[in-house]
C-alpha atoms as a PDB file:
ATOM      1  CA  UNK A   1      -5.975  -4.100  11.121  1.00  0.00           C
ATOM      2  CA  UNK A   2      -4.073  -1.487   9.173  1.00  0.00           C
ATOM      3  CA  UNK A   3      -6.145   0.514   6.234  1.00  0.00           C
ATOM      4  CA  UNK A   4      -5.465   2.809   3.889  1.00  0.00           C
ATOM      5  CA  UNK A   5      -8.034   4.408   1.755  1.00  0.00           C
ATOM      6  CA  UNK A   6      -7.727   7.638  -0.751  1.00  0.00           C
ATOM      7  CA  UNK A   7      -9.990   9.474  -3.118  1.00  0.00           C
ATOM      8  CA  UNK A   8      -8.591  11.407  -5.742  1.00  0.00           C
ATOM      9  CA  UNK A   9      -9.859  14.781  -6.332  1.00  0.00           C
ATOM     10  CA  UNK A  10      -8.958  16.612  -9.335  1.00  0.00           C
ATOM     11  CA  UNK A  11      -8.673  20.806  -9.535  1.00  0.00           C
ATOM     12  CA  UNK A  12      -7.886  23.336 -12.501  1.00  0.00           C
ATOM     13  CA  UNK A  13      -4.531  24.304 -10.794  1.00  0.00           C
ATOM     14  CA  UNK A  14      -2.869  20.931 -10.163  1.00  0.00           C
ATOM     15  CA  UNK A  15       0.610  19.978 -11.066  1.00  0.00           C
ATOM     16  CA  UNK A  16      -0.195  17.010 -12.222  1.00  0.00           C
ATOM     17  CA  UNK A  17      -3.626  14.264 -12.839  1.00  0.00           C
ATOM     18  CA  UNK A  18      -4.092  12.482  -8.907  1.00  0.00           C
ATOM     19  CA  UNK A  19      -1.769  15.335  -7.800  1.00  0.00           C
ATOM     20  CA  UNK A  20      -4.074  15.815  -4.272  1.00  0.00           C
ATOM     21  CA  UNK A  21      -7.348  14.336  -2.648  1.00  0.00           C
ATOM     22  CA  UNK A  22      -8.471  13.273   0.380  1.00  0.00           C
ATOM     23  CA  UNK A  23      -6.928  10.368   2.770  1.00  0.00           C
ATOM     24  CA  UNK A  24      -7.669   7.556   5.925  1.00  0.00           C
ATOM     25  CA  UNK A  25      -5.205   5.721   7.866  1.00  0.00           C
ATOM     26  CA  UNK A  26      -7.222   3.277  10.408  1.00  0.00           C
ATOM     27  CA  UNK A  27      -4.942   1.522  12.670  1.00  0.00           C
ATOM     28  CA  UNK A  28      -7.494  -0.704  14.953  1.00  0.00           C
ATOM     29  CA  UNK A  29     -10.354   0.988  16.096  1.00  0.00           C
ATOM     30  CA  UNK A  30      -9.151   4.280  15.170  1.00  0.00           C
ATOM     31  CA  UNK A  31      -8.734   6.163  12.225  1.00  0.00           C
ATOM     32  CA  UNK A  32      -6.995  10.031  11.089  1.00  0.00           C
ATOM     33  CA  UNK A  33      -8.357  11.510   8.522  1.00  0.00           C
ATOM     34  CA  UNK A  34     -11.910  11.600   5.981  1.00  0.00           C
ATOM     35  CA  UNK A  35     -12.729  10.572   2.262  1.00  0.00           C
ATOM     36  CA  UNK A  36     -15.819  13.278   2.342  1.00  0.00           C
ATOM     37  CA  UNK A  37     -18.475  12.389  -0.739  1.00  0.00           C
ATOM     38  CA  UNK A  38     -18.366  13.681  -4.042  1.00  0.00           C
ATOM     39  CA  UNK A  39     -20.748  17.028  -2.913  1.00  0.00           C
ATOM     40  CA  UNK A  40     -18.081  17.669  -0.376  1.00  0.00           C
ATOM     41  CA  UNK A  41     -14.743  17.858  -3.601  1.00  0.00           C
ATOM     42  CA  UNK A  42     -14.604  21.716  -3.781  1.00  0.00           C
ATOM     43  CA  UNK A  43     -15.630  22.550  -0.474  1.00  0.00           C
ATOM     44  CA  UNK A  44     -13.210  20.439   1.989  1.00  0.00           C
ATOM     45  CA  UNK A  45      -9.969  20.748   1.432  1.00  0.00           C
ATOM     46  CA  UNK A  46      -7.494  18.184   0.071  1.00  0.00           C
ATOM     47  CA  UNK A  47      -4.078  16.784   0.699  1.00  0.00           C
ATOM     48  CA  UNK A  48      -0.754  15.832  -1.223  1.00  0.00           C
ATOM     49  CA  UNK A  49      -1.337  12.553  -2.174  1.00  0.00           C
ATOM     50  CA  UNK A  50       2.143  11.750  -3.514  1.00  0.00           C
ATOM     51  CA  UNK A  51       3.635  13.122  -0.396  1.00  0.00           C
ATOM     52  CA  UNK A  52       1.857  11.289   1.748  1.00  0.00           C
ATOM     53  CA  UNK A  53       2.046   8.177  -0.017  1.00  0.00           C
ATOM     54  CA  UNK A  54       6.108   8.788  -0.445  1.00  0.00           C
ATOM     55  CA  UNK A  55       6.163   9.494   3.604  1.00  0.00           C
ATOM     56  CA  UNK A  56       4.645   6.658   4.381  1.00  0.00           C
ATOM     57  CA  UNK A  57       7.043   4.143   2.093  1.00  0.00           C
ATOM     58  CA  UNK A  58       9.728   5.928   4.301  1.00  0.00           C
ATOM     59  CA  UNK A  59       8.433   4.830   7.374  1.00  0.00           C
ATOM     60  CA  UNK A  60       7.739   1.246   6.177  1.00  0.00           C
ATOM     61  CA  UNK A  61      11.664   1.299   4.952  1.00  0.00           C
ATOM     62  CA  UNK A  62      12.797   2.899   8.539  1.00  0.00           C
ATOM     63  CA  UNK A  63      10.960   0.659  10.880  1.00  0.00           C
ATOM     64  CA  UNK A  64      13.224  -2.032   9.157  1.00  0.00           C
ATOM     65  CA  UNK A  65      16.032  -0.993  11.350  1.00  0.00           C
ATOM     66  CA  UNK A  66      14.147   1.436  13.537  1.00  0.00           C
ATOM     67  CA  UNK A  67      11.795   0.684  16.664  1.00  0.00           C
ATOM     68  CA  UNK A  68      10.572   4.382  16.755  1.00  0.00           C
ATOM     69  CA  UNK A  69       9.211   6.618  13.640  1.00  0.00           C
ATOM     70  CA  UNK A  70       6.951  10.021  14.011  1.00  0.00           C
ATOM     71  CA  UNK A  71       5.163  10.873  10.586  1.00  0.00           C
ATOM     72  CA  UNK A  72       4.292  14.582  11.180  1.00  0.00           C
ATOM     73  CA  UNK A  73       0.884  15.707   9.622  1.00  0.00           C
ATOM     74  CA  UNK A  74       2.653  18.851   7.963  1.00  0.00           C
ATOM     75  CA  UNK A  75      -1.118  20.773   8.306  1.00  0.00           C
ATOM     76  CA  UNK A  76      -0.921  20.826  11.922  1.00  0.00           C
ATOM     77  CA  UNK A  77       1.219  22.611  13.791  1.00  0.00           C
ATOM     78  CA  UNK A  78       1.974  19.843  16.490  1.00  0.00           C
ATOM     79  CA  UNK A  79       0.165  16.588  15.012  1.00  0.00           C
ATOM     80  CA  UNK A  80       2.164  13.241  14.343  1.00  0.00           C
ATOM     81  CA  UNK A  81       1.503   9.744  13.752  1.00  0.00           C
ATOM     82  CA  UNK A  82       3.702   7.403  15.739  1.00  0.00           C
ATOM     83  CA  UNK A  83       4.788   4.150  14.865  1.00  0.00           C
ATOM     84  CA  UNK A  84       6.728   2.271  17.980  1.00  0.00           C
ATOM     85  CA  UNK A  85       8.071  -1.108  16.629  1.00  0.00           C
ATOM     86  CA  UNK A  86       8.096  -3.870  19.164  1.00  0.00           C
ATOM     87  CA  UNK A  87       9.314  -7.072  17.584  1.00  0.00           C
ATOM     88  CA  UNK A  88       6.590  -8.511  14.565  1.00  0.00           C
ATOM     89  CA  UNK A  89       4.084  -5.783  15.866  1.00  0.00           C
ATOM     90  CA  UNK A  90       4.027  -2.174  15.136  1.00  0.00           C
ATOM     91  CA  UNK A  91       1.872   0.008  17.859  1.00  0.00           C
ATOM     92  CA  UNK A  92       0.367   3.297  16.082  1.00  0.00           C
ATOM     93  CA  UNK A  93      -1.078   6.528  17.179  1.00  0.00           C
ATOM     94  CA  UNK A  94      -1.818   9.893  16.659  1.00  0.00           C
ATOM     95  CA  UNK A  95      -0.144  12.183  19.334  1.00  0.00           C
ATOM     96  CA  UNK A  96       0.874  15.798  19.555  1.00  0.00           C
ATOM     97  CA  UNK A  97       3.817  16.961  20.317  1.00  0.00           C
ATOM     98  CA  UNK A  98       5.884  19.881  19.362  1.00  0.00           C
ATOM     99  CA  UNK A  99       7.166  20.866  16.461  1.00  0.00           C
ATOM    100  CA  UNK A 100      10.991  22.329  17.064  1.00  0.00           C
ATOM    101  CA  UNK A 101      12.721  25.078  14.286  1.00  0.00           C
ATOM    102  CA  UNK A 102      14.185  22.313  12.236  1.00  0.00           C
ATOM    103  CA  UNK A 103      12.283  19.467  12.415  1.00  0.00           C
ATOM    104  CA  UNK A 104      11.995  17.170  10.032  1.00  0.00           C
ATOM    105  CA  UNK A 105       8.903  15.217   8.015  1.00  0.00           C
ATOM    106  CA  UNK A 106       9.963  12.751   9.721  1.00  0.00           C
ATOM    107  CA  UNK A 107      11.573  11.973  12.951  1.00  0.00           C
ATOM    108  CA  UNK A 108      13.373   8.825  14.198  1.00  0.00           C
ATOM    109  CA  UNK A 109      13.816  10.213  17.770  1.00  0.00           C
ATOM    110  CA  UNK A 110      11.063   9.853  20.612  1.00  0.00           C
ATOM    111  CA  UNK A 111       8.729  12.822  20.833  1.00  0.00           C
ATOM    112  CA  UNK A 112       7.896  14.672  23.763  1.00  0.00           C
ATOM    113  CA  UNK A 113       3.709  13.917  23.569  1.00  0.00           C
ATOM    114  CA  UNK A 114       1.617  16.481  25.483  1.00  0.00           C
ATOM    115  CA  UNK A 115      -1.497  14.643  24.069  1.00  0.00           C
ATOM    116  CA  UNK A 116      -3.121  12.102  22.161  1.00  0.00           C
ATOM    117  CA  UNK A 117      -5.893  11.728  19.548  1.00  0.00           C
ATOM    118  CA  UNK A 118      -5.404   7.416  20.148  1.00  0.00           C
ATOM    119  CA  UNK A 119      -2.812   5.044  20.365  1.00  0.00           C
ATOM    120  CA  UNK A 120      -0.905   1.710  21.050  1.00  0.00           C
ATOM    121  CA  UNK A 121      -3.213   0.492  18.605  1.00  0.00           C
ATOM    122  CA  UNK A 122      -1.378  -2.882  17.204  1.00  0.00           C
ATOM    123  CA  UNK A 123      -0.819  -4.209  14.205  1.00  0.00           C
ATOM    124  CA  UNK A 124       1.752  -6.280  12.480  1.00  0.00           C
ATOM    125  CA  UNK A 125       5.378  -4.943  10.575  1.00  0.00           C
ATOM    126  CA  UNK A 126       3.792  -6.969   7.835  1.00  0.00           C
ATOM    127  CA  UNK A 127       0.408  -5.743   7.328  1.00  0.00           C
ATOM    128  CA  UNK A 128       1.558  -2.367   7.284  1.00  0.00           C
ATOM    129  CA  UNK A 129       4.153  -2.410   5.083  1.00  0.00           C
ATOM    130  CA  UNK A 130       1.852  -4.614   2.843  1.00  0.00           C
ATOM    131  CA  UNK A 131      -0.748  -2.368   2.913  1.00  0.00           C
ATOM    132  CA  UNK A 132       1.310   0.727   2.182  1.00  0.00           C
ATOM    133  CA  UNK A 133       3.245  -0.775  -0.746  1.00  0.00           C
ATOM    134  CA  UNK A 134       0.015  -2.138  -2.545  1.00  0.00           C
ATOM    135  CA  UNK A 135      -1.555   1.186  -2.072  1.00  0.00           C
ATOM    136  CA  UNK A 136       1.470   3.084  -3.538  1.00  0.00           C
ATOM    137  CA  UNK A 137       2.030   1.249  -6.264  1.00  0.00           C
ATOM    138  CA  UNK A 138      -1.462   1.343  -6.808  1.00  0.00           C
ATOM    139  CA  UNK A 139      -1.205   5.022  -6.714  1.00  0.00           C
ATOM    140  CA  UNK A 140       1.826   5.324  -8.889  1.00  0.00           C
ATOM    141  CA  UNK A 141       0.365   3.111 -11.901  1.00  0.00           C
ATOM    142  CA  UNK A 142      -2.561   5.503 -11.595  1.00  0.00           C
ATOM    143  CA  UNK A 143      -0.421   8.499 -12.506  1.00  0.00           C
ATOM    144  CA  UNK A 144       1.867   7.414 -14.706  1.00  0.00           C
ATOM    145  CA  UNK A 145      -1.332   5.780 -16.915  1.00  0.00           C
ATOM    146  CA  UNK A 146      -2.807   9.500 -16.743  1.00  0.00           C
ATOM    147  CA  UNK A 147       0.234  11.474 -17.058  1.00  0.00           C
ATOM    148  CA  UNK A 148       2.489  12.332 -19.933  1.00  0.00           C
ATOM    149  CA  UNK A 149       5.173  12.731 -18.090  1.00  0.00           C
ATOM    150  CA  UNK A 150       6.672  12.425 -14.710  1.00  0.00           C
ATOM    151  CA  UNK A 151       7.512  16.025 -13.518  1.00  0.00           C
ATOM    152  CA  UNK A 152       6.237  16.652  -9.699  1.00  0.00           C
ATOM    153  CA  UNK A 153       6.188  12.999  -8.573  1.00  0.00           C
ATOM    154  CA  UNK A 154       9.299  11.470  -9.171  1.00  0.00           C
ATOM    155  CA  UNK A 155       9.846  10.867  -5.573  1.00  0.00           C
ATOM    156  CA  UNK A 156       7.756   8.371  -5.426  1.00  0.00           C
ATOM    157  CA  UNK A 157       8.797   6.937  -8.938  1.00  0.00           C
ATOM    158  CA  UNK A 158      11.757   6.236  -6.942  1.00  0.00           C
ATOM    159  CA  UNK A 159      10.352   3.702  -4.594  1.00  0.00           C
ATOM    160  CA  UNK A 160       8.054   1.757  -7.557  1.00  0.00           C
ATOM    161  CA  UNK A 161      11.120  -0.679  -7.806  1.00  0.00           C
ATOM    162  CA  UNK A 162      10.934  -1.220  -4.808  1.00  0.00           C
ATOM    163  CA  UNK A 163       7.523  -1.720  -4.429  1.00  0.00           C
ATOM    164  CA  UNK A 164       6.949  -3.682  -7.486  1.00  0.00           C
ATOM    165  CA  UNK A 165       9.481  -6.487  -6.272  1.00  0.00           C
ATOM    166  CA  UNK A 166       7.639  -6.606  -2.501  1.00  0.00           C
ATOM    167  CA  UNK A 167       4.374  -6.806  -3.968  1.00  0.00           C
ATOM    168  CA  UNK A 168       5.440  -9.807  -6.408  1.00  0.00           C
ATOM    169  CA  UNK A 169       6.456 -11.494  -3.577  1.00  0.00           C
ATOM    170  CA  UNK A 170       3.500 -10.826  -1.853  1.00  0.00           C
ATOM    171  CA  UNK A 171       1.225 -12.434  -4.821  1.00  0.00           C
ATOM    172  CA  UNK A 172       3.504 -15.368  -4.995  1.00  0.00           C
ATOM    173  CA  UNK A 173       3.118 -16.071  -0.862  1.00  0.00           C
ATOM    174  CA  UNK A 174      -0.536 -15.737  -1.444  1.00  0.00           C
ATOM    175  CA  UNK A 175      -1.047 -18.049  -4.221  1.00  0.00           C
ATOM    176  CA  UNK A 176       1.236 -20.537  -1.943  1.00  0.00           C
ATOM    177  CA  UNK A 177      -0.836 -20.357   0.625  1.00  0.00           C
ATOM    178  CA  UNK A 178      -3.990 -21.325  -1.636  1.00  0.00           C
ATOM    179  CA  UNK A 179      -2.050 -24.263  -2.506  1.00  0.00           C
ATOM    180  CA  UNK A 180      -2.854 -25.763   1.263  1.00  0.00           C
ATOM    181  CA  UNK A 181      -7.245 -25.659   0.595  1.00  0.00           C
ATOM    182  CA  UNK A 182      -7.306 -29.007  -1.428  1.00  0.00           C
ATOM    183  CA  UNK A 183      -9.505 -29.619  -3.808  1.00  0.00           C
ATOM    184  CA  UNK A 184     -10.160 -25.759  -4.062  1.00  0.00           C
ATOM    185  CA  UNK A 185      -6.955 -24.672  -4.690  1.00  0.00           C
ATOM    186  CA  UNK A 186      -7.579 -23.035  -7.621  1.00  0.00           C
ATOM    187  CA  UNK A 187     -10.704 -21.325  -6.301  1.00  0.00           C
ATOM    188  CA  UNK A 188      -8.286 -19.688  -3.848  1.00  0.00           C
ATOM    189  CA  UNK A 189      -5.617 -18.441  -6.501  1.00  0.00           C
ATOM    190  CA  UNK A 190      -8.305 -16.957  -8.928  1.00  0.00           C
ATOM    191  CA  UNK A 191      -9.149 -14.584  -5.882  1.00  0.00           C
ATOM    192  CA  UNK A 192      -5.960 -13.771  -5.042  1.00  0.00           C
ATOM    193  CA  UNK A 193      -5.438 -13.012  -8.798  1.00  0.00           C
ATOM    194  CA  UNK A 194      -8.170 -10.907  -9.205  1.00  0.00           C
ATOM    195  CA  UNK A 195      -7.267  -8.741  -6.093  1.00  0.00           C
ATOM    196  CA  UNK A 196      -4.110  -8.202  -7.629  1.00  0.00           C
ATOM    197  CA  UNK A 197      -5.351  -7.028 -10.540  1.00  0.00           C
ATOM    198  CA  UNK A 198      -7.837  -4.692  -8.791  1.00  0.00           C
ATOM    199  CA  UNK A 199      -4.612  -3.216  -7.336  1.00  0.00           C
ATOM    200  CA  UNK A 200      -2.992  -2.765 -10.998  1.00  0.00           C
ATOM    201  CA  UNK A 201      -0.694  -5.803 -11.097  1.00  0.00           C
ATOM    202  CA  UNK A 202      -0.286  -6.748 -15.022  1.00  0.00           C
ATOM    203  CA  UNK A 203      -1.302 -10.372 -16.480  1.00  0.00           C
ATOM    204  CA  UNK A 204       2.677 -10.287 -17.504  1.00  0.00           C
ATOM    205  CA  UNK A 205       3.813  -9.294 -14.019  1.00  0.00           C
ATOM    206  CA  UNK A 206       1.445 -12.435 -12.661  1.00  0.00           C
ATOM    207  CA  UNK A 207       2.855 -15.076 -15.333  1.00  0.00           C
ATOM    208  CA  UNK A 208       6.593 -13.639 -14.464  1.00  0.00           C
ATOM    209  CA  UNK A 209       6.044 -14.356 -11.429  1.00  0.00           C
ATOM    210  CA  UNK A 210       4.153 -17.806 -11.478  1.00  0.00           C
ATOM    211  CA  UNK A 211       6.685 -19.077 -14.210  1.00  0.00           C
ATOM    212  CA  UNK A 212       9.283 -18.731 -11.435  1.00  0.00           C
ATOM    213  CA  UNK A 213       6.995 -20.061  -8.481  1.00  0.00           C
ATOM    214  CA  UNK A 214       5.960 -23.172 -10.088  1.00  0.00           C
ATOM    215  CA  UNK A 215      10.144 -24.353 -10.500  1.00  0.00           C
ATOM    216  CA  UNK A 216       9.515 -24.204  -6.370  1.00  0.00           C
ATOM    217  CA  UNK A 217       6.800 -26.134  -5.185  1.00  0.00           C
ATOM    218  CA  UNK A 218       6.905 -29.914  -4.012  1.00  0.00           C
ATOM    219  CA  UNK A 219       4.527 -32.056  -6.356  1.00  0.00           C
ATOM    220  CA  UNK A 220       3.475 -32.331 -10.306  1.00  0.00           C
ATOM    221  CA  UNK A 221       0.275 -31.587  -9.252  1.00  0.00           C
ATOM    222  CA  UNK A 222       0.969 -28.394  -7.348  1.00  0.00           C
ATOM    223  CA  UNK A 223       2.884 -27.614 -10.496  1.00  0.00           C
ATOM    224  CA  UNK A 224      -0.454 -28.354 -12.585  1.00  0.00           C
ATOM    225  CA  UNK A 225      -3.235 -25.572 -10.897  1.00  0.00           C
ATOM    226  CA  UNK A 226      -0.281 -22.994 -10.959  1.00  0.00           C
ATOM    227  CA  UNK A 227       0.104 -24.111 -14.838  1.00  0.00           C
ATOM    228  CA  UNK A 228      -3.696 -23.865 -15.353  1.00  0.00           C
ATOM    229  CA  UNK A 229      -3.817 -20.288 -13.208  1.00  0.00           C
ATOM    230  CA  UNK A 230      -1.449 -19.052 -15.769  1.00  0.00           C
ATOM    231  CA  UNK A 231      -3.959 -20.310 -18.283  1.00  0.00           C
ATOM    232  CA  UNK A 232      -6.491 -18.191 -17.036  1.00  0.00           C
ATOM    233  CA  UNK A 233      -4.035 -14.887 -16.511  1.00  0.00           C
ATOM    234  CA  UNK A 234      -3.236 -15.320 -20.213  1.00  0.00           C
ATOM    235  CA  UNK A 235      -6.239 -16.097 -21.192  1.00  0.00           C
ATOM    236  CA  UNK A 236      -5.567 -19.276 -22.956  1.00  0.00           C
ATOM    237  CA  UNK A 237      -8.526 -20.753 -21.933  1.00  0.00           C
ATOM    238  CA  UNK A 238     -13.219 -20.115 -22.260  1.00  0.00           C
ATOM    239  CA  UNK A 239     -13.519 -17.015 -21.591  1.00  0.00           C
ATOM    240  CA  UNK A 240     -15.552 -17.012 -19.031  1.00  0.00           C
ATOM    241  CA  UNK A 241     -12.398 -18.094 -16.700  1.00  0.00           C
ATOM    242  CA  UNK A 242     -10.510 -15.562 -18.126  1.00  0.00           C
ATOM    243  CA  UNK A 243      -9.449 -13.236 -15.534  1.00  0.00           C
ATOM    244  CA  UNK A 244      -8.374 -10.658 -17.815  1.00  0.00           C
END
């Protein structure tokens, strides 16, 4: 099991609306870091949201080609997460080791650990990279809907391409797989729809990509309850199956 969880927390002197907050990474039994409650806002302090979130599309990109990533926690003077790719299934951690004049946000070479917080604690290439691209985009609709313009986080901005076309794939294998629960298939594709729009996918980002979905799959009938999901995205249907 791979989580992420974040809590924005807003301040007079931030760059930007969902600039900083507070963040949790649980990998297995184990988790770094703390969403405090609301009493707790101006007392504990907060992270970089957007740099975090931008760090940890990097190491979902790297461990494409990479079997080894360290994700220093910049707030600590020798704290890292590690990610060690073996195969489908990534192994995660939080170590210490030191941190060297020059060394970067990132590092693709193996650390010298003198300690560890946990790790080895497995989970797939898959549900962490799907997990960290539906939070970021998440993320990023959140500030571009609350922010006039784009100066401070167009790092990130840079991935939400990226991210937009691996989460539409995502919703598409979904609503394939609900295809398989007969006579409930539709059941199954309402809830992935409405957990996609929890995470800020669009109605016309769900009909793009059911429009092309339903030109793939095997029978008439298949083609039908993706035909009648679409009905229900756009609302062409009682509204009380509308899922917008």
């Amino acid at each position: 099991m791979f989580e992420i969880q974040y809590k924005i927390v807003s301040a007079d002197n931030d760059d930007y609306v969902g600039e900083n907050g507070f963040l949790q990474i649980r990998a297995g039994d184990f988790a770094f870091g703390e969403i405090w409650s609301d009493e707790l806002d101006d007392i504990m302090p907060t992270e970089s949201l957007c740099d975090w979130m931008e760090r940890l599309v990097r190491v979902c990109k790297y461990l494409e080609t990479e079997d080894y990533i360290a994700l220093s926690i910049v707030d600590f003077f020798d704290d890292w997460l590690e990610f060690r790719r073996e195969g489908e299934t990534v192994f995660v951690g939080e170590i210490h080791a030191p941190k060297k004049v020059g060394t970067m946000d990132i590092e693709r070479e193996q650390l010298q650990v003198t300690s560890c917080e946990w790790k080895d604690q497995p989970v797939s290439y898959k549900e962490l990279c799907d997990e960290v691209y539906r939070k970021a985009g998440e993320y990023i609709r959140y500030l571009k809907e609350n922010n006039e313009d784009e100066d401070g986080f167009e790092c990130l901005l840079n991935e939400y391409e990226v991210i937009r076309t691996i989460e539409s794939k995502a919703f598409s294998d979904e609503v394939l797989q609900g295809i398989v629960h007969k006579g409930e298939e539709l059941l199954h594709m309402r809830a992935v729809a409405f957990r996609y729009k929890q995470l800020g996918m669009s109605a016309q980002e769900m009909i793009d990509n059911l429009e092309l979905l339903r030109k793939e799959v095997d029978t008439e009938e298949e083609e039908d309850v993706i035909l009648e999901l679409m009905d229900q995205i756009g609302g062409w249907c009682h509204s009380d199956l509308r899922i917008f």
